[in-house]
Structures are given as C-alpha cells and as structure tokens.
PDB file of N, CA and C in Angstrom:
ATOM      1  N   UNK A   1       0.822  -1.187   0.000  1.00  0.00           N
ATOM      2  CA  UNK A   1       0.000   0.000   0.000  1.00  0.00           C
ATOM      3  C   UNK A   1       0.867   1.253   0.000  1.00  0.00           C
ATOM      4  N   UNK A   2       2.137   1.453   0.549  1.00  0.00           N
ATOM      5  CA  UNK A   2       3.413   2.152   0.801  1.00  0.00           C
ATOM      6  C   UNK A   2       3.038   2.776  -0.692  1.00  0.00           C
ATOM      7  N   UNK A   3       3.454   1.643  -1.489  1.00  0.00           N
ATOM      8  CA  UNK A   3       3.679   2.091  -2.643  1.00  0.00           C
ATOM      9  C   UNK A   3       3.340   2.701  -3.906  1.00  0.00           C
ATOM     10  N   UNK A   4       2.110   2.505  -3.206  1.00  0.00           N
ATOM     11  CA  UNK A   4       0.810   3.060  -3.838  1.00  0.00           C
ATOM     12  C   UNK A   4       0.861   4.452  -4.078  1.00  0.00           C
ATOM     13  N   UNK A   5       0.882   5.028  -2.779  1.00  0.00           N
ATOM     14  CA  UNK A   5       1.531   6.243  -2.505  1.00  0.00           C
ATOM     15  C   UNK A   5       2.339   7.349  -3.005  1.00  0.00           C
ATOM     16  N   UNK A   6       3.438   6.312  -2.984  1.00  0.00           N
ATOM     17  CA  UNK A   6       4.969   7.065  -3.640  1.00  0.00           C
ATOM     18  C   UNK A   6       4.586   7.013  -5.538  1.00  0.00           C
ATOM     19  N   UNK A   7       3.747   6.237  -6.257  1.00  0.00           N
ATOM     20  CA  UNK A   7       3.444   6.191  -7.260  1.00  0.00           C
ATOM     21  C   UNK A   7       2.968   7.356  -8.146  1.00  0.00           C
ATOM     22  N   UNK A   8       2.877   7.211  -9.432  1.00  0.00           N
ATOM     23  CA  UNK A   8       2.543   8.553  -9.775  1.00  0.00           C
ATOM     24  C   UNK A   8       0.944   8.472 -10.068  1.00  0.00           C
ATOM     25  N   UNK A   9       0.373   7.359  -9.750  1.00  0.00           N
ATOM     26  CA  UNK A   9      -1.142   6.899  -9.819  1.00  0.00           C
ATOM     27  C   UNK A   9      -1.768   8.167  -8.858  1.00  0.00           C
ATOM     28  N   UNK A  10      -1.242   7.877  -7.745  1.00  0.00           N
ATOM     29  CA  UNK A  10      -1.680   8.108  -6.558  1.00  0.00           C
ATOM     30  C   UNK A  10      -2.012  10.055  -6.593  1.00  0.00           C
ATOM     31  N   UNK A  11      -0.913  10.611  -7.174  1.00  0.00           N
ATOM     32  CA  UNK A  11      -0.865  11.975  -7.317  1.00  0.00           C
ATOM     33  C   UNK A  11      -2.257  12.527  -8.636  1.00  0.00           C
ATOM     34  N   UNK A  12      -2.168  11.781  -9.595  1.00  0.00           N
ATOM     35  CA  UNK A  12      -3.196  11.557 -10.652  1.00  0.00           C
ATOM     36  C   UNK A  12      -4.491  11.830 -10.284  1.00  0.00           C
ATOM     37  N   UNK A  13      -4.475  10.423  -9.374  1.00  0.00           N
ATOM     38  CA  UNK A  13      -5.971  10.648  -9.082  1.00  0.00           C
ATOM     39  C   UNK A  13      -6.834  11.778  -7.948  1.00  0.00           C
ATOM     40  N   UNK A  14      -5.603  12.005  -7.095  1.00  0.00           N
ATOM     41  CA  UNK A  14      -5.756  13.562  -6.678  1.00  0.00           C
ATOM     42  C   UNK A  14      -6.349  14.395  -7.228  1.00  0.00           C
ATOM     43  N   UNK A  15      -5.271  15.048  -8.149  1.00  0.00           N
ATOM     44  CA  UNK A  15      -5.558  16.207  -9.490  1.00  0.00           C
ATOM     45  C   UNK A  15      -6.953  15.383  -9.849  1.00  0.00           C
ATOM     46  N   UNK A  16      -7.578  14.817 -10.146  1.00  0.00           N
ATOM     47  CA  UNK A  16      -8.671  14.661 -10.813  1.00  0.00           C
ATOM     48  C   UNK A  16      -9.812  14.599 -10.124  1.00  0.00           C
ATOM     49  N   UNK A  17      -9.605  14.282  -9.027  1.00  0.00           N
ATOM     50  CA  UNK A  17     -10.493  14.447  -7.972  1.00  0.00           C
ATOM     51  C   UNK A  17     -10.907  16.135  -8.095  1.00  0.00           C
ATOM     52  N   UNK A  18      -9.836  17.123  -7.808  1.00  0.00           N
ATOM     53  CA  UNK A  18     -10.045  17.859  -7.160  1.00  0.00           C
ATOM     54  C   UNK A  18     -10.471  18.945  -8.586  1.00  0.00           C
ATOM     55  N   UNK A  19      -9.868  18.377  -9.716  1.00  0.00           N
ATOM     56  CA  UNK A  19     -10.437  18.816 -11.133  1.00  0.00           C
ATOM     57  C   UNK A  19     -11.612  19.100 -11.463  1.00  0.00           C
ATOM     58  N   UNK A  20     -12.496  17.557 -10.430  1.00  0.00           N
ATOM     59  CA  UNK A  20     -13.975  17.233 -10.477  1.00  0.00           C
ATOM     60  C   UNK A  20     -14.732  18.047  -9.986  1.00  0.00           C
ATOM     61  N   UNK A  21     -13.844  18.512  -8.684  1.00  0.00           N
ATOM     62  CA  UNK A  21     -14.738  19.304  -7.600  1.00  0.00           C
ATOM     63  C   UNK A  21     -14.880  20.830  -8.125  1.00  0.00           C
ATOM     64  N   UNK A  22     -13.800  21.044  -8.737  1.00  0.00           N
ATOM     65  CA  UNK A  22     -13.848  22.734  -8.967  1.00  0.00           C
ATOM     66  C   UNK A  22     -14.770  23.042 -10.073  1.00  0.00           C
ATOM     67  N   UNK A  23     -15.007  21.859 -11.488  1.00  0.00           N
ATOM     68  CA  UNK A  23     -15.948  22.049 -12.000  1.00  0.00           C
ATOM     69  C   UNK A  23     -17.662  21.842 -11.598  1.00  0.00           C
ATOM     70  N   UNK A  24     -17.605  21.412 -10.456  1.00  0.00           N
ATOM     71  CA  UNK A  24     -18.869  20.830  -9.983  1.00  0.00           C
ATOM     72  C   UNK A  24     -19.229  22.188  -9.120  1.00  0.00           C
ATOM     73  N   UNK A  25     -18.356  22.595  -8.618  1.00  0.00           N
ATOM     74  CA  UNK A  25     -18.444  23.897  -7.890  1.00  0.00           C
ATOM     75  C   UNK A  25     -18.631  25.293  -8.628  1.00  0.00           C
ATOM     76  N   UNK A  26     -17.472  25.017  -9.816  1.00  0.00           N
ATOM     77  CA  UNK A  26     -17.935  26.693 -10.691  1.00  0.00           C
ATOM     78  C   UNK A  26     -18.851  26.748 -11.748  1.00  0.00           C
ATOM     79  N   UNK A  27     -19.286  25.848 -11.615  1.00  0.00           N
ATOM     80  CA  UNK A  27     -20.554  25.478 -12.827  1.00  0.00           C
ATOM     81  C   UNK A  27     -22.044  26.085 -12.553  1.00  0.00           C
ATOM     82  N   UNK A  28     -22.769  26.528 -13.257  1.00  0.00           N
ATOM     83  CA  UNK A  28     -24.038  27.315 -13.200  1.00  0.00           C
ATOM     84  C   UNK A  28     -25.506  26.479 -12.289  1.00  0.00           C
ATOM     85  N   UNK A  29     -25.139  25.864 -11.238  1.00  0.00           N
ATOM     86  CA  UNK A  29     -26.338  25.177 -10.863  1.00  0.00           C
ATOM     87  C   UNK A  29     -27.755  26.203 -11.281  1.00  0.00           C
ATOM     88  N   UNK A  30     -28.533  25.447 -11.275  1.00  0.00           N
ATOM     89  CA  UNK A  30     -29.565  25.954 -12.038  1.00  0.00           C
ATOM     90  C   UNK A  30     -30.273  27.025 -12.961  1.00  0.00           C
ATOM     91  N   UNK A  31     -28.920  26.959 -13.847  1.00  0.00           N
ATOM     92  CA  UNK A  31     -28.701  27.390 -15.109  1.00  0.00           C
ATOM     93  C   UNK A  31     -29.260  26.472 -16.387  1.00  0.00           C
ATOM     94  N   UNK A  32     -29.949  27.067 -16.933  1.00  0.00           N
ATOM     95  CA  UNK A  32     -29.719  26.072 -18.221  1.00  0.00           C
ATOM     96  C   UNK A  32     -29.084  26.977 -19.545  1.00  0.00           C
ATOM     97  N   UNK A  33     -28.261  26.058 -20.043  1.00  0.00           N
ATOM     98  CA  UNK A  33     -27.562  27.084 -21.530  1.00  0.00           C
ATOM     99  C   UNK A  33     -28.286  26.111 -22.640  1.00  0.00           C
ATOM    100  N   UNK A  34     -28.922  26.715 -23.208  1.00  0.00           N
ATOM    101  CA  UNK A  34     -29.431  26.620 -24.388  1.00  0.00           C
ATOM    102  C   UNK A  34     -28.360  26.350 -25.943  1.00  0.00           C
ATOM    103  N   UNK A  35     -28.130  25.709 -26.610  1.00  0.00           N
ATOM    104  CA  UNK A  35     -27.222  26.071 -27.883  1.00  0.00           C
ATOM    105  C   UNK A  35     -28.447  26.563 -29.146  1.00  0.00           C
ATOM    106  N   UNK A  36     -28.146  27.215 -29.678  1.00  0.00           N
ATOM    107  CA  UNK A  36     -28.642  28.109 -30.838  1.00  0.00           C
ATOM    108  C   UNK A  36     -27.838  28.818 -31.658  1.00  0.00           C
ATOM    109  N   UNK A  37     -28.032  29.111 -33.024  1.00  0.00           N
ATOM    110  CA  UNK A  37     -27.558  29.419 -33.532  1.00  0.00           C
ATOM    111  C   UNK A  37     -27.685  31.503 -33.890  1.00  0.00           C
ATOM    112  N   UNK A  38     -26.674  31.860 -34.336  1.00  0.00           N
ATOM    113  CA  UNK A  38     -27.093  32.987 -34.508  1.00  0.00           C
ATOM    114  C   UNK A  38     -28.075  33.951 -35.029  1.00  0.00           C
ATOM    115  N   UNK A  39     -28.568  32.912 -35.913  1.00  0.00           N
ATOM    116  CA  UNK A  39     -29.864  33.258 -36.807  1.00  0.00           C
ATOM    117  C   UNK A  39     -31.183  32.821 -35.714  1.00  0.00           C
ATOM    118  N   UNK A  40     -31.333  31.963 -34.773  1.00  0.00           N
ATOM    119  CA  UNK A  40     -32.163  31.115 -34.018  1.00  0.00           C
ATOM    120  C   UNK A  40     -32.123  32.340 -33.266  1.00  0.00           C
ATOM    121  N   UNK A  41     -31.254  33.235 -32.588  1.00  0.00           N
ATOM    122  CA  UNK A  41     -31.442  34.163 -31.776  1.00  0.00           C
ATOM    123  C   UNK A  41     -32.313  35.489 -32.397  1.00  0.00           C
ATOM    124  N   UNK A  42     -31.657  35.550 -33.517  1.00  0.00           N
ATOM    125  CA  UNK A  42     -31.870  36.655 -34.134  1.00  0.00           C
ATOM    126  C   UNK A  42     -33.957  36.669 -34.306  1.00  0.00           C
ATOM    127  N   UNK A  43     -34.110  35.400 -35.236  1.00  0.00           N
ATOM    128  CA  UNK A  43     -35.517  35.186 -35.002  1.00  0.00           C
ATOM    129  C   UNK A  43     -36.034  35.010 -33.775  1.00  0.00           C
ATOM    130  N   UNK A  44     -35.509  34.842 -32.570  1.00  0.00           N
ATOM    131  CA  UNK A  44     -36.192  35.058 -31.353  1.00  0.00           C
ATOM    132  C   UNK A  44     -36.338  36.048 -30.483  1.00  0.00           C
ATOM    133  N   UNK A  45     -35.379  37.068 -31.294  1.00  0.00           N
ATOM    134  CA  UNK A  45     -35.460  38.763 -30.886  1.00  0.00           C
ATOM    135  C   UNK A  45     -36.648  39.347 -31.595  1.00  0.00           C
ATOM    136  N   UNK A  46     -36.412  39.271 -32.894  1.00  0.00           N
ATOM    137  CA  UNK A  46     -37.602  39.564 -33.389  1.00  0.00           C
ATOM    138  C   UNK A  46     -38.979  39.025 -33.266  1.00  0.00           C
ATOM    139  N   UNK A  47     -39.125  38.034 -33.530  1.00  0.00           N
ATOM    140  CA  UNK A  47     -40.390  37.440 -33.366  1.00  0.00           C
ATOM    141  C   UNK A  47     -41.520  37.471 -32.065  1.00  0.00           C
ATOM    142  N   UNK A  48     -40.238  37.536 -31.030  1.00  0.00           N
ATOM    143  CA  UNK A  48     -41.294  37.504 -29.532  1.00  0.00           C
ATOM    144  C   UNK A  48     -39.862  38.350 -28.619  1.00  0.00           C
ATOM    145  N   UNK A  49     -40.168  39.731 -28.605  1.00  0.00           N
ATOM    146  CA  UNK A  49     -38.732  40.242 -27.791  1.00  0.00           C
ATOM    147  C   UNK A  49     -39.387  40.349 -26.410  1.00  0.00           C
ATOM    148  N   UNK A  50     -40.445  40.286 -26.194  1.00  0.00           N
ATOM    149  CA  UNK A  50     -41.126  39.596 -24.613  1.00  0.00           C
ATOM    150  C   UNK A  50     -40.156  38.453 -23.763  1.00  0.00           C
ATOM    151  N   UNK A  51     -39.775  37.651 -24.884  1.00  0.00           N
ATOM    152  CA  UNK A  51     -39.267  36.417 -24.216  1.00  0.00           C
ATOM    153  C   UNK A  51     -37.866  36.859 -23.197  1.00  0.00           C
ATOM    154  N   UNK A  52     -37.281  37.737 -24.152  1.00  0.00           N
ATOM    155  CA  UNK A  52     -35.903  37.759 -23.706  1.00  0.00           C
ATOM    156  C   UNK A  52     -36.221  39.220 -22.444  1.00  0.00           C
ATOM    157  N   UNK A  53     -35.321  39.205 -21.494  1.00  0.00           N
ATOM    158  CA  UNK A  53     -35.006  39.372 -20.149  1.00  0.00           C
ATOM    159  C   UNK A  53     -34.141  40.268 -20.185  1.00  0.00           C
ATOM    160  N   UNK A  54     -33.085  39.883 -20.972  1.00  0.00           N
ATOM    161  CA  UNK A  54     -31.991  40.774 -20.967  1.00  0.00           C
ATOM    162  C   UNK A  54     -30.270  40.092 -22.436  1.00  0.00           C
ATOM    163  N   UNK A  55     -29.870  40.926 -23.260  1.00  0.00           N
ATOM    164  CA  UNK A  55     -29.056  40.653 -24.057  1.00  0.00           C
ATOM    165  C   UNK A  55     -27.786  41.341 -23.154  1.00  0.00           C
ATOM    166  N   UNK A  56     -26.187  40.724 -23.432  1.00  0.00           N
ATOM    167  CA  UNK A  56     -25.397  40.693 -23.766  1.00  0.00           C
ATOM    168  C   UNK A  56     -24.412  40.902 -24.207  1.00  0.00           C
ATOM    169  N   UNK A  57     -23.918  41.852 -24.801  1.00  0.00           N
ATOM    170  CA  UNK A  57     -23.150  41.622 -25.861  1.00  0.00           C
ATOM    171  C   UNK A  57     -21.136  41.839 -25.671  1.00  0.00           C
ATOM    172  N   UNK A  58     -20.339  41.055 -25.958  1.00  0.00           N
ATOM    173  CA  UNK A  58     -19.156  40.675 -25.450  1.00  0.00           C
ATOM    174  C   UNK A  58     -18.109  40.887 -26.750  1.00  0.00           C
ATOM    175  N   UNK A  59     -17.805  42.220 -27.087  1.00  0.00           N
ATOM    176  CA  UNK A  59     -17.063  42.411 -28.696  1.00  0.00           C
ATOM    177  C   UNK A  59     -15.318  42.000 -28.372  1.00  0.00           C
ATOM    178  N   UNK A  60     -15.533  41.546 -27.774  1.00  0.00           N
ATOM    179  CA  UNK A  60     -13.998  40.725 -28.197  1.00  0.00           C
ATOM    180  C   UNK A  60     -14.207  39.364 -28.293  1.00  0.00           C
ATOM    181  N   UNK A  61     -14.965  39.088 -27.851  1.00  0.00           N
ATOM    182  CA  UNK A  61     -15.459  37.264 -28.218  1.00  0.00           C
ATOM    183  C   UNK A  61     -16.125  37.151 -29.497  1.00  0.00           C
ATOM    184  N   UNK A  62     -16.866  38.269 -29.756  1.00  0.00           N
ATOM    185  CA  UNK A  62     -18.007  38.047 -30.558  1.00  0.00           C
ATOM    186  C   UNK A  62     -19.115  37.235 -30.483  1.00  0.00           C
ATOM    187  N   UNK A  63     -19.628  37.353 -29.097  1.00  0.00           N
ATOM    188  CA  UNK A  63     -20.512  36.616 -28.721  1.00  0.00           C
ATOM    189  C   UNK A  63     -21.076  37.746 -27.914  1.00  0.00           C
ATOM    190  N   UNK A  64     -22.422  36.673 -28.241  1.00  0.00           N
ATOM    191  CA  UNK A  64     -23.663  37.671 -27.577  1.00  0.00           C
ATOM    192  C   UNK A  64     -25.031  36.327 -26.512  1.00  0.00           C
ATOM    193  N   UNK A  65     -24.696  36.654 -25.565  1.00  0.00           N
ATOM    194  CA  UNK A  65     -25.658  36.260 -24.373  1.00  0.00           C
ATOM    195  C   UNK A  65     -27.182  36.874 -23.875  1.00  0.00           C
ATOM    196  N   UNK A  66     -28.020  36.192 -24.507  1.00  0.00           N
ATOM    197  CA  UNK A  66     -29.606  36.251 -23.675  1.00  0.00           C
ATOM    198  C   UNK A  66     -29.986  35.247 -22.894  1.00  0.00           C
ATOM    199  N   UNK A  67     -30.558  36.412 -22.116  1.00  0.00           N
ATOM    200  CA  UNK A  67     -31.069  35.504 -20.864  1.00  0.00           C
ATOM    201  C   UNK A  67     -32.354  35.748 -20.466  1.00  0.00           C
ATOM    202  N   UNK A  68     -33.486  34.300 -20.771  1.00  0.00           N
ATOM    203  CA  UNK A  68     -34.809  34.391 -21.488  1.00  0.00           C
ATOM    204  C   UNK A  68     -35.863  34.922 -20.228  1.00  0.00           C
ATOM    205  N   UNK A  69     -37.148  35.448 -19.989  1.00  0.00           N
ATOM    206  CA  UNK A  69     -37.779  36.157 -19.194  1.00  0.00           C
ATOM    207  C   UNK A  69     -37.709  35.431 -18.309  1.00  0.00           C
ATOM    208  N   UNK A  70     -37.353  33.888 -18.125  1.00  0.00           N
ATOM    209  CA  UNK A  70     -37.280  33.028 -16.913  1.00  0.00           C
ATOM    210  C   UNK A  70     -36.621  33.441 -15.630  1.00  0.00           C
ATOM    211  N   UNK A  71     -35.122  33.643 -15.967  1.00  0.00           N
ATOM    212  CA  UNK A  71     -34.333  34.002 -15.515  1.00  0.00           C
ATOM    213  C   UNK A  71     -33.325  33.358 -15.666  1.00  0.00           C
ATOM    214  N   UNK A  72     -33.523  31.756 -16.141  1.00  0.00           N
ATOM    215  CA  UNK A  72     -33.021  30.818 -15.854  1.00  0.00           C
ATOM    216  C   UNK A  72     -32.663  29.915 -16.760  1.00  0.00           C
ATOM    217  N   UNK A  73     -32.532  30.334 -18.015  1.00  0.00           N
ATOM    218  CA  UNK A  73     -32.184  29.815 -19.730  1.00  0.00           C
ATOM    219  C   UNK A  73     -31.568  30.989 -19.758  1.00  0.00           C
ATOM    220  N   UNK A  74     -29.922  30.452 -20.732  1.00  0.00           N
ATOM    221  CA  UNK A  74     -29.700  31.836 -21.402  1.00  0.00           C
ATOM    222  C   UNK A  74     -28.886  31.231 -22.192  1.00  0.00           C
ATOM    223  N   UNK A  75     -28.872  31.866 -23.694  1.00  0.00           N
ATOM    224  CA  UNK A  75     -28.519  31.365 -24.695  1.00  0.00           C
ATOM    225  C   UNK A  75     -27.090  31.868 -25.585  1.00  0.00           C
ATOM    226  N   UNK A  76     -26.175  31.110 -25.463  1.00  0.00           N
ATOM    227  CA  UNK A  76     -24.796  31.801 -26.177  1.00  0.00           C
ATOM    228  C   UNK A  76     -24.888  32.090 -27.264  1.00  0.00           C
ATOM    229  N   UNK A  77     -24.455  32.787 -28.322  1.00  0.00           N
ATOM    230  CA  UNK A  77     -24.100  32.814 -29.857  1.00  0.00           C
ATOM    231  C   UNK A  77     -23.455  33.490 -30.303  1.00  0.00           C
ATOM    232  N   UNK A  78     -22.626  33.053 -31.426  1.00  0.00           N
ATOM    233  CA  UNK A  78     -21.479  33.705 -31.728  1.00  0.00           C
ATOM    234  C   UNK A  78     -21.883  34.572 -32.989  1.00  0.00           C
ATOM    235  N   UNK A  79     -21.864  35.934 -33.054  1.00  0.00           N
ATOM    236  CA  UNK A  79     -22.213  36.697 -34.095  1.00  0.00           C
ATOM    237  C   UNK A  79     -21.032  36.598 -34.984  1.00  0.00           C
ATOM    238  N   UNK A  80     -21.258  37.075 -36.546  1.00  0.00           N
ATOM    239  CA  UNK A  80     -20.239  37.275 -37.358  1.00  0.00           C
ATOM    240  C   UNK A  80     -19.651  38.830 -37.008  1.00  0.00           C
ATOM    241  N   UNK A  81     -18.090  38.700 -37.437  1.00  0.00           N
ATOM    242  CA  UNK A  81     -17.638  40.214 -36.922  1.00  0.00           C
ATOM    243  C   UNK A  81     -17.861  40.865 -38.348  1.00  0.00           C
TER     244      UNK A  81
END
C-alpha cells in the first residue's frame, strides 16, 4: 500500500479528484444554456422580444448572451464580426 503512494497513480488521481470538484463547484447550478444558432437568436429577438429578459453583448469574443424572461435559460451565440 506504501507504494501506492509514492506512485505517480496516486498523485493523478488527486488532481482529478479535485479537477472534479472545482468544476462541480464553478458550474451554473440551475442554469440552463441553451445552444442556438445565430440566426435562431436573431428570429427570437424579433419574433417575440417579450421572451428575452436581458441581451449581452461581449465584442472581443463576438458573442452575444440572452437571458430568457425566466431568468433561468440563457442562450450563447457567436455573431459574425
């Protein structure tokens, strides 16, 4: 069991453990992300702008974030520059 230890298994499964935890921790609990496309947004601005809550917009990514009247959907998409 010593040896287990001194192994490089042992250090591995550490890091991955604790890999697990930080994504389980910085992750959006009761979030939902939606995937859509840029055009899918675009027709959902227009069509019903009731729905949406609040837009986004991030010009060095080129992405643009809504987040639907729920509070609790919000949808990424990457605009063309």
């Amino acid at each position: 069991m010593n040896r287990f230890f001194r192994s490089a298994l042992f250090p591995l499964i550490v890091i991955a453990a604790l890999v697990w935890l930080a994504v389980q921790t910085l992750s959006g609990h009761g979030h939902k992300t939606q995937k859509a496309t840029y055009g899918d947004a675009v027709q959902l601005i227009e069509g019903n702008p009731n729905a949406i809550k609040q837009a986004v917009f991030s010009p060095s990514k080129h992405e643009l974030t809504l987040t639907r009247s729920d509070g609790k959907t919000k949808i990424t998409v990457h605009y063309p520059s």
